[in-house]
PDB file of N, CA and C in Angstrom:
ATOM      1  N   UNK A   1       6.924  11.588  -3.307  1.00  0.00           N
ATOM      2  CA  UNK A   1       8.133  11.115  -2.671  1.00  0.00           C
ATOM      3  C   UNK A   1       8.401   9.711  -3.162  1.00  0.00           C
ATOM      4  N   UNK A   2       9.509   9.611  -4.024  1.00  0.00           N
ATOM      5  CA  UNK A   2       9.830   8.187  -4.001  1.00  0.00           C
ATOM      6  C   UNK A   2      11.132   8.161  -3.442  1.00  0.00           C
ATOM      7  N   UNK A   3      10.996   6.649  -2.827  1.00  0.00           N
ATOM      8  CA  UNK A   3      11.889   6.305  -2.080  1.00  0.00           C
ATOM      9  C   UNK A   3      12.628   5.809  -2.642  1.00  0.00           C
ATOM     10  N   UNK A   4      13.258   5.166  -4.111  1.00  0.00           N
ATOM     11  CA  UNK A   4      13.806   4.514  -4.315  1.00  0.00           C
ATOM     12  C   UNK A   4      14.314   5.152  -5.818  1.00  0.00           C
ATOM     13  N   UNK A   5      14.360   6.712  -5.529  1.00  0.00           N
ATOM     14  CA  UNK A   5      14.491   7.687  -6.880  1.00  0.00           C
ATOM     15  C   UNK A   5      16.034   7.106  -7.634  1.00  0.00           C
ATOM     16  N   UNK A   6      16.241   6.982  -8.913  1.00  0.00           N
ATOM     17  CA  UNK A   6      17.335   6.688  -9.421  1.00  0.00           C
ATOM     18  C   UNK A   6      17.336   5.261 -10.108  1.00  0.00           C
ATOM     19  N   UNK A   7      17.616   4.507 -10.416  1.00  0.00           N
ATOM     20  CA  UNK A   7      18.124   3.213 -11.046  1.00  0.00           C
ATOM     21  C   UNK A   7      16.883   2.317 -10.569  1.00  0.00           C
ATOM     22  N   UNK A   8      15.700   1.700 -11.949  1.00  0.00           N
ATOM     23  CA  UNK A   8      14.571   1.496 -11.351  1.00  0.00           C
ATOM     24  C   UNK A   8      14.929  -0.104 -10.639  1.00  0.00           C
ATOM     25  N   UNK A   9      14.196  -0.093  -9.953  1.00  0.00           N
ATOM     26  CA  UNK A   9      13.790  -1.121  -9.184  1.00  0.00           C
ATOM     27  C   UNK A   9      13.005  -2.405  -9.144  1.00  0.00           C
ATOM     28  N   UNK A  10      13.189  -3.271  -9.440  1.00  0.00           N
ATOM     29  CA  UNK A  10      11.970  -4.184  -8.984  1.00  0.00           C
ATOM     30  C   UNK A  10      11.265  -4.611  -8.061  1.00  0.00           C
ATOM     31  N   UNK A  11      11.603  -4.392  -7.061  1.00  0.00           N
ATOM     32  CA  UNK A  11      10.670  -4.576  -5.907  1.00  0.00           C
ATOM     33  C   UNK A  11      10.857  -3.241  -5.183  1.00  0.00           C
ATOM     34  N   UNK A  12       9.965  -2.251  -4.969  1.00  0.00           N
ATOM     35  CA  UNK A  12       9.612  -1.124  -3.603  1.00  0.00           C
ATOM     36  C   UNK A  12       8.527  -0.866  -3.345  1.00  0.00           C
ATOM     37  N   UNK A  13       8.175   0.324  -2.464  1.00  0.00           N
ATOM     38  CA  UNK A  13       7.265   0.855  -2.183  1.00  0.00           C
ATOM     39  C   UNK A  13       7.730   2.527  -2.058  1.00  0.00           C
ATOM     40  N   UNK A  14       6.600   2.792  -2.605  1.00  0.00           N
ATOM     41  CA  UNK A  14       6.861   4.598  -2.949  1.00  0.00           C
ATOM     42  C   UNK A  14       5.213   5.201  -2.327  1.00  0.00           C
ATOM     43  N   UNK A  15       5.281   6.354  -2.317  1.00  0.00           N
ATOM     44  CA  UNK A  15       4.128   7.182  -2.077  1.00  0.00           C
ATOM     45  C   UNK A  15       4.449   8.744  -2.379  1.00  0.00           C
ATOM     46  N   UNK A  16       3.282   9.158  -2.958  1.00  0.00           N
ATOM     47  CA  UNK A  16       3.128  10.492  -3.179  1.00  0.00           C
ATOM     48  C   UNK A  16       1.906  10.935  -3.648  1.00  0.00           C
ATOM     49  N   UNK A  17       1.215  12.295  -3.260  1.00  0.00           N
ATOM     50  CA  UNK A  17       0.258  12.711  -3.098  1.00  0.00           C
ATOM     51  C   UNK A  17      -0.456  13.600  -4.384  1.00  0.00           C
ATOM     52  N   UNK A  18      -1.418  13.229  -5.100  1.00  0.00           N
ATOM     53  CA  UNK A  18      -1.987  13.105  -6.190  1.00  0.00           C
ATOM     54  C   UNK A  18      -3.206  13.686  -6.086  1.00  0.00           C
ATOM     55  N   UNK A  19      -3.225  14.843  -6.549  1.00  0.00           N
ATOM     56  CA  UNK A  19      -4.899  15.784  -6.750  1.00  0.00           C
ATOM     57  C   UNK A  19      -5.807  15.246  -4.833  1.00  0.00           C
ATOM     58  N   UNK A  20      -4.779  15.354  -4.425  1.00  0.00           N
ATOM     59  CA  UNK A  20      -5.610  15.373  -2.997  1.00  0.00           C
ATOM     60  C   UNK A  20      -5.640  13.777  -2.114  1.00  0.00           C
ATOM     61  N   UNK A  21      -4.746  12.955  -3.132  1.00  0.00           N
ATOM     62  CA  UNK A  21      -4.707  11.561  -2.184  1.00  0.00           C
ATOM     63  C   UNK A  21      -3.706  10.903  -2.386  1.00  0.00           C
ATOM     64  N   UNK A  22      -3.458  10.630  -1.346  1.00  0.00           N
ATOM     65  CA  UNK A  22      -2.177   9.683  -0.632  1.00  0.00           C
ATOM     66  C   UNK A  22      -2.383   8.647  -1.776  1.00  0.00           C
ATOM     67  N   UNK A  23      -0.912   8.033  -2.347  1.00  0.00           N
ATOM     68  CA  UNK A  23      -1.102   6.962  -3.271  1.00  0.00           C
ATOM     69  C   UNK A  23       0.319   6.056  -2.889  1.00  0.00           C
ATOM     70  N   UNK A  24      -0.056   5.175  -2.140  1.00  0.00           N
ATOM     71  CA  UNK A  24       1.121   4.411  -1.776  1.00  0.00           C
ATOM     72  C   UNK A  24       1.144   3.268  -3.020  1.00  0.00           C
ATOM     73  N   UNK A  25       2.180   2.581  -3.425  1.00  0.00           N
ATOM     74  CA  UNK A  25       2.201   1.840  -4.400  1.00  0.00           C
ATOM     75  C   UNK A  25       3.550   1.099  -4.087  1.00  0.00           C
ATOM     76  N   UNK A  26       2.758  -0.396  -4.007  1.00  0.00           N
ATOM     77  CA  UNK A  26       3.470  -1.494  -3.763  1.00  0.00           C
ATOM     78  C   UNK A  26       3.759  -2.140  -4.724  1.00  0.00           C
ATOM     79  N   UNK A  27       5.175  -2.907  -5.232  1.00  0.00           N
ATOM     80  CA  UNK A  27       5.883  -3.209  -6.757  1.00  0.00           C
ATOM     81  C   UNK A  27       6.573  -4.616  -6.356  1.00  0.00           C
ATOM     82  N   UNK A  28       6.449  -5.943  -6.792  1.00  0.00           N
ATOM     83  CA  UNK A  28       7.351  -6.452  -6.767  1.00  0.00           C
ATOM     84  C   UNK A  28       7.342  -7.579  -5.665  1.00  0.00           C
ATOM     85  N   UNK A  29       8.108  -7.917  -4.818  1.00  0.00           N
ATOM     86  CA  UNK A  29       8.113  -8.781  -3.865  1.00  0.00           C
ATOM     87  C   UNK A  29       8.382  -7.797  -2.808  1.00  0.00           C
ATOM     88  N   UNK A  30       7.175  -8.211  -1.815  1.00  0.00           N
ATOM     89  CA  UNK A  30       6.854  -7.022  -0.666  1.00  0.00           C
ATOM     90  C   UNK A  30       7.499  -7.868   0.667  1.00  0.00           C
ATOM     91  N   UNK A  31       8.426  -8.483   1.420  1.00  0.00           N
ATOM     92  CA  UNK A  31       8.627  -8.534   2.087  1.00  0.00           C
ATOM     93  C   UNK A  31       9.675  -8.008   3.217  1.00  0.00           C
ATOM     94  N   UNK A  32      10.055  -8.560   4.317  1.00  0.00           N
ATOM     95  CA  UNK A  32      11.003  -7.615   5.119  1.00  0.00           C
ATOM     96  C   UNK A  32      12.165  -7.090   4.512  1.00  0.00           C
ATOM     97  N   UNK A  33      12.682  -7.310   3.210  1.00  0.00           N
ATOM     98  CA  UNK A  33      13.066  -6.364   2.583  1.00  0.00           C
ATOM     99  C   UNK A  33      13.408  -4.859   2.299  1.00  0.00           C
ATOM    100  N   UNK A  34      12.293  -4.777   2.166  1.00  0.00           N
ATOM    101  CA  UNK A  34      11.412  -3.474   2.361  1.00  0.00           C
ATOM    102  C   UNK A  34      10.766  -2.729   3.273  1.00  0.00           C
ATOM    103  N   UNK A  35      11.258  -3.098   5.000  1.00  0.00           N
ATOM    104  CA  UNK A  35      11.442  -2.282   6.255  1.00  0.00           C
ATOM    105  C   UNK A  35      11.878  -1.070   5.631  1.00  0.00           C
ATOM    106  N   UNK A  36      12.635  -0.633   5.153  1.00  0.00           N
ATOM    107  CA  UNK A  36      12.947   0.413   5.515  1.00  0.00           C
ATOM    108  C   UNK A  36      12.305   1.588   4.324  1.00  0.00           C
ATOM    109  N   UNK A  37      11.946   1.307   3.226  1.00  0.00           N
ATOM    110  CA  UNK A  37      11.167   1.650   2.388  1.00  0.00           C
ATOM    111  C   UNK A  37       9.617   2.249   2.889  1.00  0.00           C
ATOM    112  N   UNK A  38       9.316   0.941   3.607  1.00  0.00           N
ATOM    113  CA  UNK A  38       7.840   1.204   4.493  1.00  0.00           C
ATOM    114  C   UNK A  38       7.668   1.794   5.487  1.00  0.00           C
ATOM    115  N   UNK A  39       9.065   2.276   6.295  1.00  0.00           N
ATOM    116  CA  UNK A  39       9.277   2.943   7.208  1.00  0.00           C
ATOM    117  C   UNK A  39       9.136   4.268   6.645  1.00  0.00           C
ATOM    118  N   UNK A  40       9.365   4.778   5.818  1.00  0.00           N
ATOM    119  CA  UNK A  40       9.332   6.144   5.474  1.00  0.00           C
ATOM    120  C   UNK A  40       8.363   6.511   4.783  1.00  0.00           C
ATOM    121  N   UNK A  41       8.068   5.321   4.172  1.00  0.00           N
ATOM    122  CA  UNK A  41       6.177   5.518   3.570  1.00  0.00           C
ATOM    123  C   UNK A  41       5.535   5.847   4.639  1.00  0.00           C
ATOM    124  N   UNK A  42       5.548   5.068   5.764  1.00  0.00           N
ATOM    125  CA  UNK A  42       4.519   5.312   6.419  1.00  0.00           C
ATOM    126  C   UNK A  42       4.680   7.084   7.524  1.00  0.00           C
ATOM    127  N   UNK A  43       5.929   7.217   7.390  1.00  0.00           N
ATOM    128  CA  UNK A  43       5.828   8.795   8.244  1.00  0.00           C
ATOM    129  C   UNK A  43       5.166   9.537   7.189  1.00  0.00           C
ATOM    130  N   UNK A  44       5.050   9.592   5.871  1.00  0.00           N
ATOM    131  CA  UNK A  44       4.330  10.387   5.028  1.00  0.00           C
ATOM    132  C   UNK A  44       3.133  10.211   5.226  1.00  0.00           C
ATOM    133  N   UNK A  45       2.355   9.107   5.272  1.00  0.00           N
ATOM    134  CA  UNK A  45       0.954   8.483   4.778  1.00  0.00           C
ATOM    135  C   UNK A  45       0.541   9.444   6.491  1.00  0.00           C
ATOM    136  N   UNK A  46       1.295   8.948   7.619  1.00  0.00           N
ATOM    137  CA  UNK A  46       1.124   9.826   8.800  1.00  0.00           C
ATOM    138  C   UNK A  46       0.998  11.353   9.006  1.00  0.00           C
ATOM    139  N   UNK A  47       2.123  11.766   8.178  1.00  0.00           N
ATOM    140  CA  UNK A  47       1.971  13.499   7.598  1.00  0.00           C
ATOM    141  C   UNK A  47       0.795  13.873   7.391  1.00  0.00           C
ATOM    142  N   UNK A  48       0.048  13.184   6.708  1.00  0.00           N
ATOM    143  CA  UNK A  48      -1.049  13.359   5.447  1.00  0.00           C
ATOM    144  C   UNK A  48      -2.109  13.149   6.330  1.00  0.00           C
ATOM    145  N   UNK A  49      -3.392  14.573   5.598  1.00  0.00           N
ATOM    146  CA  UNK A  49      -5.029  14.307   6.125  1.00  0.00           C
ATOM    147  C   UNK A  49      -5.738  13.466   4.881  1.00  0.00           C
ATOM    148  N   UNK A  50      -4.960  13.587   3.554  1.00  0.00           N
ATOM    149  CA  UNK A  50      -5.398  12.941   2.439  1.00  0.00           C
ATOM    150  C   UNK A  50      -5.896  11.685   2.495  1.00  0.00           C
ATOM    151  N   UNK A  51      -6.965  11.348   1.617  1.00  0.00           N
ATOM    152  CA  UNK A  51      -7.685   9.615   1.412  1.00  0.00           C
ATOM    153  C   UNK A  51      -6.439   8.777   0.984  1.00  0.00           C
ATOM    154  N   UNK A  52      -6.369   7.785   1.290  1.00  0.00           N
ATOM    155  CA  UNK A  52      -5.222   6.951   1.050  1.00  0.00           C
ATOM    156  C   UNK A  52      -5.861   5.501   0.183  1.00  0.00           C
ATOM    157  N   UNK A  53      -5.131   5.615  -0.821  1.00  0.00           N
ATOM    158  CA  UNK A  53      -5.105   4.339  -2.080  1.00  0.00           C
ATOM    159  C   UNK A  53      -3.692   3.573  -1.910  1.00  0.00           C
ATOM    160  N   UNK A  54      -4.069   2.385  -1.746  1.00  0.00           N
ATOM    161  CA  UNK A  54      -2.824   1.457  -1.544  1.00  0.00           C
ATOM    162  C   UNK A  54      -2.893   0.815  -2.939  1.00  0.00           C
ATOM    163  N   UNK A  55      -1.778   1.116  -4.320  1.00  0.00           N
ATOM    164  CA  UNK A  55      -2.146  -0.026  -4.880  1.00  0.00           C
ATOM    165  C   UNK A  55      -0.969  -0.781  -5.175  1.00  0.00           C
ATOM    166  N   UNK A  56      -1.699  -1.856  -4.797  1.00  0.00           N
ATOM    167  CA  UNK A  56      -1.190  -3.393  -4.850  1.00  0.00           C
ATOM    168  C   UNK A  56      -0.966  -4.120  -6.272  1.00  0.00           C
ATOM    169  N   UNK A  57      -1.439  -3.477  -7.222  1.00  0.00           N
ATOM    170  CA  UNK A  57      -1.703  -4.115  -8.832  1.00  0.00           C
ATOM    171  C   UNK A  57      -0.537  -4.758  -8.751  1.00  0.00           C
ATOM    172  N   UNK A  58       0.327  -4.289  -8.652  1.00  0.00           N
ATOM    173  CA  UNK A  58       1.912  -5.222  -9.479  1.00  0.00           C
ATOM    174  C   UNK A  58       2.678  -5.865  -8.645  1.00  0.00           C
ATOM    175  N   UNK A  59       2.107  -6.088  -7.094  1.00  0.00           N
ATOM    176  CA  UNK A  59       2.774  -7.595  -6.081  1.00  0.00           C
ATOM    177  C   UNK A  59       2.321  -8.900  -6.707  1.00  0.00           C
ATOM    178  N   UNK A  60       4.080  -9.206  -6.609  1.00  0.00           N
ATOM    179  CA  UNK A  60       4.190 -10.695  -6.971  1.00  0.00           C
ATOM    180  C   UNK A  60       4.046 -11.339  -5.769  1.00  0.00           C
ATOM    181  N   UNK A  61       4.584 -10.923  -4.872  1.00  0.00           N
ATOM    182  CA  UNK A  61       4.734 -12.029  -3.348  1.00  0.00           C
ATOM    183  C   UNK A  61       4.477 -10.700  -2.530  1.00  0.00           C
ATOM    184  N   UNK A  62       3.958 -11.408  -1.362  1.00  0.00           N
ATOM    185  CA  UNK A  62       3.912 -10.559  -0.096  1.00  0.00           C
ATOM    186  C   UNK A  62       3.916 -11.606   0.977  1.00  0.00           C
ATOM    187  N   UNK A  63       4.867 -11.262   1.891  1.00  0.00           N
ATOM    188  CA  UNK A  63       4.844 -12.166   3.227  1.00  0.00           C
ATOM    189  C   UNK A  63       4.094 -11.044   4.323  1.00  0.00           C
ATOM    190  N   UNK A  64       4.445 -12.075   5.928  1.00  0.00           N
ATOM    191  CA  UNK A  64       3.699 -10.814   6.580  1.00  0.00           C
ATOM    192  C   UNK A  64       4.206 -10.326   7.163  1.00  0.00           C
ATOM    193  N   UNK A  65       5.659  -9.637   6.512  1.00  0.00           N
ATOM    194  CA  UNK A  65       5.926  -8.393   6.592  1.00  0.00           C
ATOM    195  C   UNK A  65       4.942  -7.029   5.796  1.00  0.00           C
ATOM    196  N   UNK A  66       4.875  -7.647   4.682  1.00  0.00           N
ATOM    197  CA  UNK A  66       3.778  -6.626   3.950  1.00  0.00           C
ATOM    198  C   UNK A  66       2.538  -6.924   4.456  1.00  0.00           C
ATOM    199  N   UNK A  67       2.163  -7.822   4.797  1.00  0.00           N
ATOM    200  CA  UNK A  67       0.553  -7.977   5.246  1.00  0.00           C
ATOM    201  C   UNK A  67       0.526  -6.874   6.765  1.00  0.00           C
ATOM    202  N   UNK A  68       1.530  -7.085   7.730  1.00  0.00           N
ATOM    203  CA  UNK A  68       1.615  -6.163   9.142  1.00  0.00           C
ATOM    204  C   UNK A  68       1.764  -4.820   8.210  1.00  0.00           C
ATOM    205  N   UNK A  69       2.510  -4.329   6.860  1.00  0.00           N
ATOM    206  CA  UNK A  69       2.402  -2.841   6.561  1.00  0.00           C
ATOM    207  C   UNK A  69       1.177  -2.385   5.818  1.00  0.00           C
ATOM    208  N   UNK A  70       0.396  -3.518   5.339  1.00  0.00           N
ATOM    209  CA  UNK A  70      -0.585  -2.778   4.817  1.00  0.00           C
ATOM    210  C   UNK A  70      -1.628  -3.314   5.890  1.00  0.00           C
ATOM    211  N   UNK A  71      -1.743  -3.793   6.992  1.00  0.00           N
ATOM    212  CA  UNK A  71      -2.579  -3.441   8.359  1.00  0.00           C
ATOM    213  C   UNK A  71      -2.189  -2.104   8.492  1.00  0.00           C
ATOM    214  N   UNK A  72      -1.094  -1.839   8.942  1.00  0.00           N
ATOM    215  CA  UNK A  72      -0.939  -0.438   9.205  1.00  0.00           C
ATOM    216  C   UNK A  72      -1.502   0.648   9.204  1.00  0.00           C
ATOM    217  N   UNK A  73      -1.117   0.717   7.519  1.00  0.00           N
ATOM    218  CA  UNK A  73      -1.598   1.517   6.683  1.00  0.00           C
ATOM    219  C   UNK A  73      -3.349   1.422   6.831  1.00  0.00           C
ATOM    220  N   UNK A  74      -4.031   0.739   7.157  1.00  0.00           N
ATOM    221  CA  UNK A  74      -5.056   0.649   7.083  1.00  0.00           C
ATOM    222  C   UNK A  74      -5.504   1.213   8.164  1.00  0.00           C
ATOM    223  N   UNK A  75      -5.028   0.930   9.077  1.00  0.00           N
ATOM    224  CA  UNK A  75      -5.065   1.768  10.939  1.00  0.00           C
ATOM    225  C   UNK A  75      -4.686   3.081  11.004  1.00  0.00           C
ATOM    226  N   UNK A  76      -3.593   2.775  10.331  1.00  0.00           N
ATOM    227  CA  UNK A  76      -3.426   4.670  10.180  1.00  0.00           C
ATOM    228  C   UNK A  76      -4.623   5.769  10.030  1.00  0.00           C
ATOM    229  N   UNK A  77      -5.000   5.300   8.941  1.00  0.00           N
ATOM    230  CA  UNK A  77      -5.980   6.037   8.222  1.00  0.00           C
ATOM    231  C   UNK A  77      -7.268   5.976   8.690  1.00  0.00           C
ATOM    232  N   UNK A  78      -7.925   4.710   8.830  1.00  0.00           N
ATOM    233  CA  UNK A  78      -8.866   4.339  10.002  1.00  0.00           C
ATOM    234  C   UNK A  78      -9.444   5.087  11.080  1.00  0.00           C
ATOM    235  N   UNK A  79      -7.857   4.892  11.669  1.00  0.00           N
ATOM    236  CA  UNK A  79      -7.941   5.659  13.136  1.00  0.00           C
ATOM    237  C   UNK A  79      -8.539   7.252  12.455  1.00  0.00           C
ATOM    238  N   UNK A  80      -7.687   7.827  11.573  1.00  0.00           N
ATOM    239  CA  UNK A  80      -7.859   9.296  11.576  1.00  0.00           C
ATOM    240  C   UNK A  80      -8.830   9.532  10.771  1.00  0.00           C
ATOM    241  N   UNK A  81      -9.714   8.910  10.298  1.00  0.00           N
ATOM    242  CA  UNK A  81     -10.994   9.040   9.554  1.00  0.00           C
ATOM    243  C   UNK A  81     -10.885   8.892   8.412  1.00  0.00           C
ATOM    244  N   UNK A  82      -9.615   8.717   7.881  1.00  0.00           N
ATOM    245  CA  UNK A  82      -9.663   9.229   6.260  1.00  0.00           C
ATOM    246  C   UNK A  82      -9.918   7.624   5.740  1.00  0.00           C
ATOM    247  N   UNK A  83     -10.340   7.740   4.307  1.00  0.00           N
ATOM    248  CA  UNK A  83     -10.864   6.538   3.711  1.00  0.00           C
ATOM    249  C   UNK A  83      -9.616   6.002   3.844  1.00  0.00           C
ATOM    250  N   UNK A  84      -9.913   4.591   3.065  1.00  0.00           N
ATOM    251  CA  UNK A  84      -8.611   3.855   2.383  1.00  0.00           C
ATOM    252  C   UNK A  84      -9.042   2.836   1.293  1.00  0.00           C
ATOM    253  N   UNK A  85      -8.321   2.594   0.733  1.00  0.00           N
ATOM    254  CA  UNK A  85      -9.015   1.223  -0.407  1.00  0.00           C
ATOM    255  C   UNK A  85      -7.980   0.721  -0.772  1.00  0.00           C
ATOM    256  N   UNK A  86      -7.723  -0.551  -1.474  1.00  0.00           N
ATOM    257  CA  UNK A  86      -6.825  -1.110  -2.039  1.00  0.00           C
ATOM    258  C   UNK A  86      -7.181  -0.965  -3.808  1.00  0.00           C
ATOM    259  N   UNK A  87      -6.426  -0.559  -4.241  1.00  0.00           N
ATOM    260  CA  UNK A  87      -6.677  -0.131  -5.844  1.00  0.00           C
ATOM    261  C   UNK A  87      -6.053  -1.476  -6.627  1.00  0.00           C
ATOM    262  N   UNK A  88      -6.471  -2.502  -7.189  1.00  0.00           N
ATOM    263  CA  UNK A  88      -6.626  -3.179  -8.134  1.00  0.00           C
ATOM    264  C   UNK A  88      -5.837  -4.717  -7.423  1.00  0.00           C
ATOM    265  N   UNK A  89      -6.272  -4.780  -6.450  1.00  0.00           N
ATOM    266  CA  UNK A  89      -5.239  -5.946  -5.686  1.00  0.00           C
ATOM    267  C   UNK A  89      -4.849  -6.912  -6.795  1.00  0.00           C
ATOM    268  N   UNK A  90      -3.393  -7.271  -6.711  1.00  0.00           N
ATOM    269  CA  UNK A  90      -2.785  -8.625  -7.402  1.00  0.00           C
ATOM    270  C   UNK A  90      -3.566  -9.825  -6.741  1.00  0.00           C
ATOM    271  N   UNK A  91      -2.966 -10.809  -7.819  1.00  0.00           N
ATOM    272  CA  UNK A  91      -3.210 -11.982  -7.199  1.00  0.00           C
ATOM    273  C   UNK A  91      -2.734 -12.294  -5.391  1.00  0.00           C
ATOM    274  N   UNK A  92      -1.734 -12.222  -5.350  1.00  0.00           N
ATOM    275  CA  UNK A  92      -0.845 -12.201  -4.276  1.00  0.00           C
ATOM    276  C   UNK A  92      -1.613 -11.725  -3.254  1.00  0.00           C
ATOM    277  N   UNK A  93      -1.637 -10.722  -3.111  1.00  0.00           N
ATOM    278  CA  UNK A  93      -2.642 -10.102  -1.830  1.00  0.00           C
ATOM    279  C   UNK A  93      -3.758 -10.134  -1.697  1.00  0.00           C
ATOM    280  N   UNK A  94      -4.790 -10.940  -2.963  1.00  0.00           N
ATOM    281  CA  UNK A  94      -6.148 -11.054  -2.569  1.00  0.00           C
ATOM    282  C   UNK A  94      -5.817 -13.029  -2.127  1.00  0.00           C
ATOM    283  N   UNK A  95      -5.068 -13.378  -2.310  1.00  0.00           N
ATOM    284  CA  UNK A  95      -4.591 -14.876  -1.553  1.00  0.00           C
ATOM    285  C   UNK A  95      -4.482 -14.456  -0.366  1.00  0.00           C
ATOM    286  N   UNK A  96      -3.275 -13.979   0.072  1.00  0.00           N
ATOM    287  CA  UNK A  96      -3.005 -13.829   1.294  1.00  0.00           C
ATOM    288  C   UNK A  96      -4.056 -12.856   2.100  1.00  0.00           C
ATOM    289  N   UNK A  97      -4.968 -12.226   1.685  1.00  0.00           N
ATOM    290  CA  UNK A  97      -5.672 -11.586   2.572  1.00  0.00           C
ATOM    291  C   UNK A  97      -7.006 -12.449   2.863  1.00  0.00           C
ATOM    292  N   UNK A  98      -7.474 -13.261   1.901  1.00  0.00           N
ATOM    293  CA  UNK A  98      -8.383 -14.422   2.388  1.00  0.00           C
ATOM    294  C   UNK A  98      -7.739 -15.337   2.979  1.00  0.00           C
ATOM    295  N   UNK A  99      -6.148 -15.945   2.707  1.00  0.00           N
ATOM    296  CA  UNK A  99      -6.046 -17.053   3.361  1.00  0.00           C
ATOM    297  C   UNK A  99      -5.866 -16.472   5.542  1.00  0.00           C
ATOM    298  N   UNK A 100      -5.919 -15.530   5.456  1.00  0.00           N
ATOM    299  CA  UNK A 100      -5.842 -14.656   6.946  1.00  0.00           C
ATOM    300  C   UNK A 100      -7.207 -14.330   7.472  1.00  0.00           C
ATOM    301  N   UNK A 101      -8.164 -14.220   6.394  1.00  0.00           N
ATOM    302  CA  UNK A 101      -9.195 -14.135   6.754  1.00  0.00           C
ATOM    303  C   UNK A 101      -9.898 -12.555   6.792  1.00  0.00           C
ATOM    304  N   UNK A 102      -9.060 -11.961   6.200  1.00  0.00           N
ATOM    305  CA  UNK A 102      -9.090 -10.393   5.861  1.00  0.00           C
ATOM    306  C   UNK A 102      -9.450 -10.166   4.395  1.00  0.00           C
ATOM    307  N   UNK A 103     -10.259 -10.713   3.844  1.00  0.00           N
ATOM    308  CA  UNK A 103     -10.046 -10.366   2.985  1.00  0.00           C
ATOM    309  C   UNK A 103     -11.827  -9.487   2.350  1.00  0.00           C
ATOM    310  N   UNK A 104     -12.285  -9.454   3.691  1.00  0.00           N
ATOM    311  CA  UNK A 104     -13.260  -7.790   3.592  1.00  0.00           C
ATOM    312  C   UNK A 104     -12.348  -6.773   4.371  1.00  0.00           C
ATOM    313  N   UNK A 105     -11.508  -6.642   4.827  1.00  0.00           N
ATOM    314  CA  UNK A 105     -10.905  -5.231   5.435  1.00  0.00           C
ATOM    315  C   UNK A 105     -10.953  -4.856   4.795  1.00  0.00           C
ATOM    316  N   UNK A 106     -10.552  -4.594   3.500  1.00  0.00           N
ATOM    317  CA  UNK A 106      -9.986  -3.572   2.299  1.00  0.00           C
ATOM    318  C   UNK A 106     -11.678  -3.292   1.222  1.00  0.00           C
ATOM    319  N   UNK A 107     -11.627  -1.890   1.009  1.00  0.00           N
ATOM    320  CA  UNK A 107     -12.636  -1.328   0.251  1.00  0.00           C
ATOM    321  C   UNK A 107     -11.412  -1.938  -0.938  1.00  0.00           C
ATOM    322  N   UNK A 108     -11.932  -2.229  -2.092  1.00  0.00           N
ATOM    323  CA  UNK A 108     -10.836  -1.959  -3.308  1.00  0.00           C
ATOM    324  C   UNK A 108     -11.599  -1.379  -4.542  1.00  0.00           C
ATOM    325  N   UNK A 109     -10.951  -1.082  -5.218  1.00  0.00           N
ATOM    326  CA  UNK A 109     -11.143  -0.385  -6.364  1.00  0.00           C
ATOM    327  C   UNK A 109     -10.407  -0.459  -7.395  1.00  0.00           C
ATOM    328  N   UNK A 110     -10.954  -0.776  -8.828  1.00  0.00           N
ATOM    329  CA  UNK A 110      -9.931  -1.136 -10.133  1.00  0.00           C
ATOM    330  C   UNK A 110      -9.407  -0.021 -10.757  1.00  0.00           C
ATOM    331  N   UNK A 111      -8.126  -0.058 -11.039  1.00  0.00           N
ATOM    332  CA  UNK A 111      -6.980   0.879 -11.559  1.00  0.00           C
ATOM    333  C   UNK A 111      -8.055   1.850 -11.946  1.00  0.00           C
ATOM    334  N   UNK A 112      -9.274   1.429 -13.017  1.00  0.00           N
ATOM    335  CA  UNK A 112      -9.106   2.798 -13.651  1.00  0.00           C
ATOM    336  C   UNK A 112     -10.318   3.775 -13.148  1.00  0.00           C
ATOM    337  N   UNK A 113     -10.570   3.377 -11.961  1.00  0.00           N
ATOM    338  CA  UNK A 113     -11.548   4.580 -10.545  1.00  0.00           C
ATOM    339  C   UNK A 113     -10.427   4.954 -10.026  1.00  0.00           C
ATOM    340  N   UNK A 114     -10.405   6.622  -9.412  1.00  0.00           N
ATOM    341  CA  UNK A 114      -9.572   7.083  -8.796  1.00  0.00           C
ATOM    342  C   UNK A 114      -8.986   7.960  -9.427  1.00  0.00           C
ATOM    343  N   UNK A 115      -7.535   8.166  -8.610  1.00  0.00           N
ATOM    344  CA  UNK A 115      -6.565   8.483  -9.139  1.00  0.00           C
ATOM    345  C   UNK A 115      -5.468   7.636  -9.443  1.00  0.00           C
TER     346      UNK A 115
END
C-alpha cells in the first residue's frame, strides 16, 4: 500500500507487506505534515500479525510528530507480540531518539539484514 501512489514525493510514509513483514518506510521530512499519511499507515501496520521494520534510512528531519508515530508504531506491535526494529536509522532519528533518551527502544538493523 502506498499512500502517496503517483507523482513521486519527497517527503512520505508508505507501508506494505513483504515475504511476511510489515515494512513501513519513512522518506524525507517526517513531521505533522504527514498526519494523515501516518494515519493510514498505521490502520494497516494494525491490520497486520506480521513483524514490523520501520525504515528510517532516508529521514532528513523528524519532529515529534514523527517521534509520537514511530512510538506508536512501536506499541502497536509491542503490545501484540510481534517484533519491531528500526532498519538502518538516519542520522536524524538516531539524534532525536538519544536526545529523548530513547535511544535503546528500537532493536535496529542495517538495510542489508531483512527484508
Amino acid at each position: 500500500m502506498d499512500d502517496n501512489a503517483g507523482a513521486p514525493q519527497p517527503h512520505r510514509i508508505s507501508v506494505e507487506e513483504i515475504e511476511g513483514t510489515m515494512i513501513v518506510r519513512l522518506r524525507g521530512e517526517i513531521d505533522a505534515g504527514e498526519r494523515d499519511s501516518a494515519s493510514r499507515c498505521m490502520v494497516a501496520v494494525v491490520q497486520s500479525a506480521a513483524p514490523l521494520v520501520i525504515d528510517t534510512s532516508e529521514v532528513t528531519f523528524i519532529d515529534s510528530s514523527g517521534l509520537a508515530f514511530l512510538l506508536q508504531l512501536q506499541g502497536v506491535a509491542t503490545d501484540a507480540g510481534r517484533a519491531v526494529s528500526l532498519r538502518d536509522p538516519s542520522g536524524a532519528v538516531v539524534d532525536l531518539l538519544a536526545l529523548v533518551g530513547l535511544d535503546n527502544l528500537f532493536a535496529t538493523s542495517p538495510e542489508s539484514q531483512g527484508v
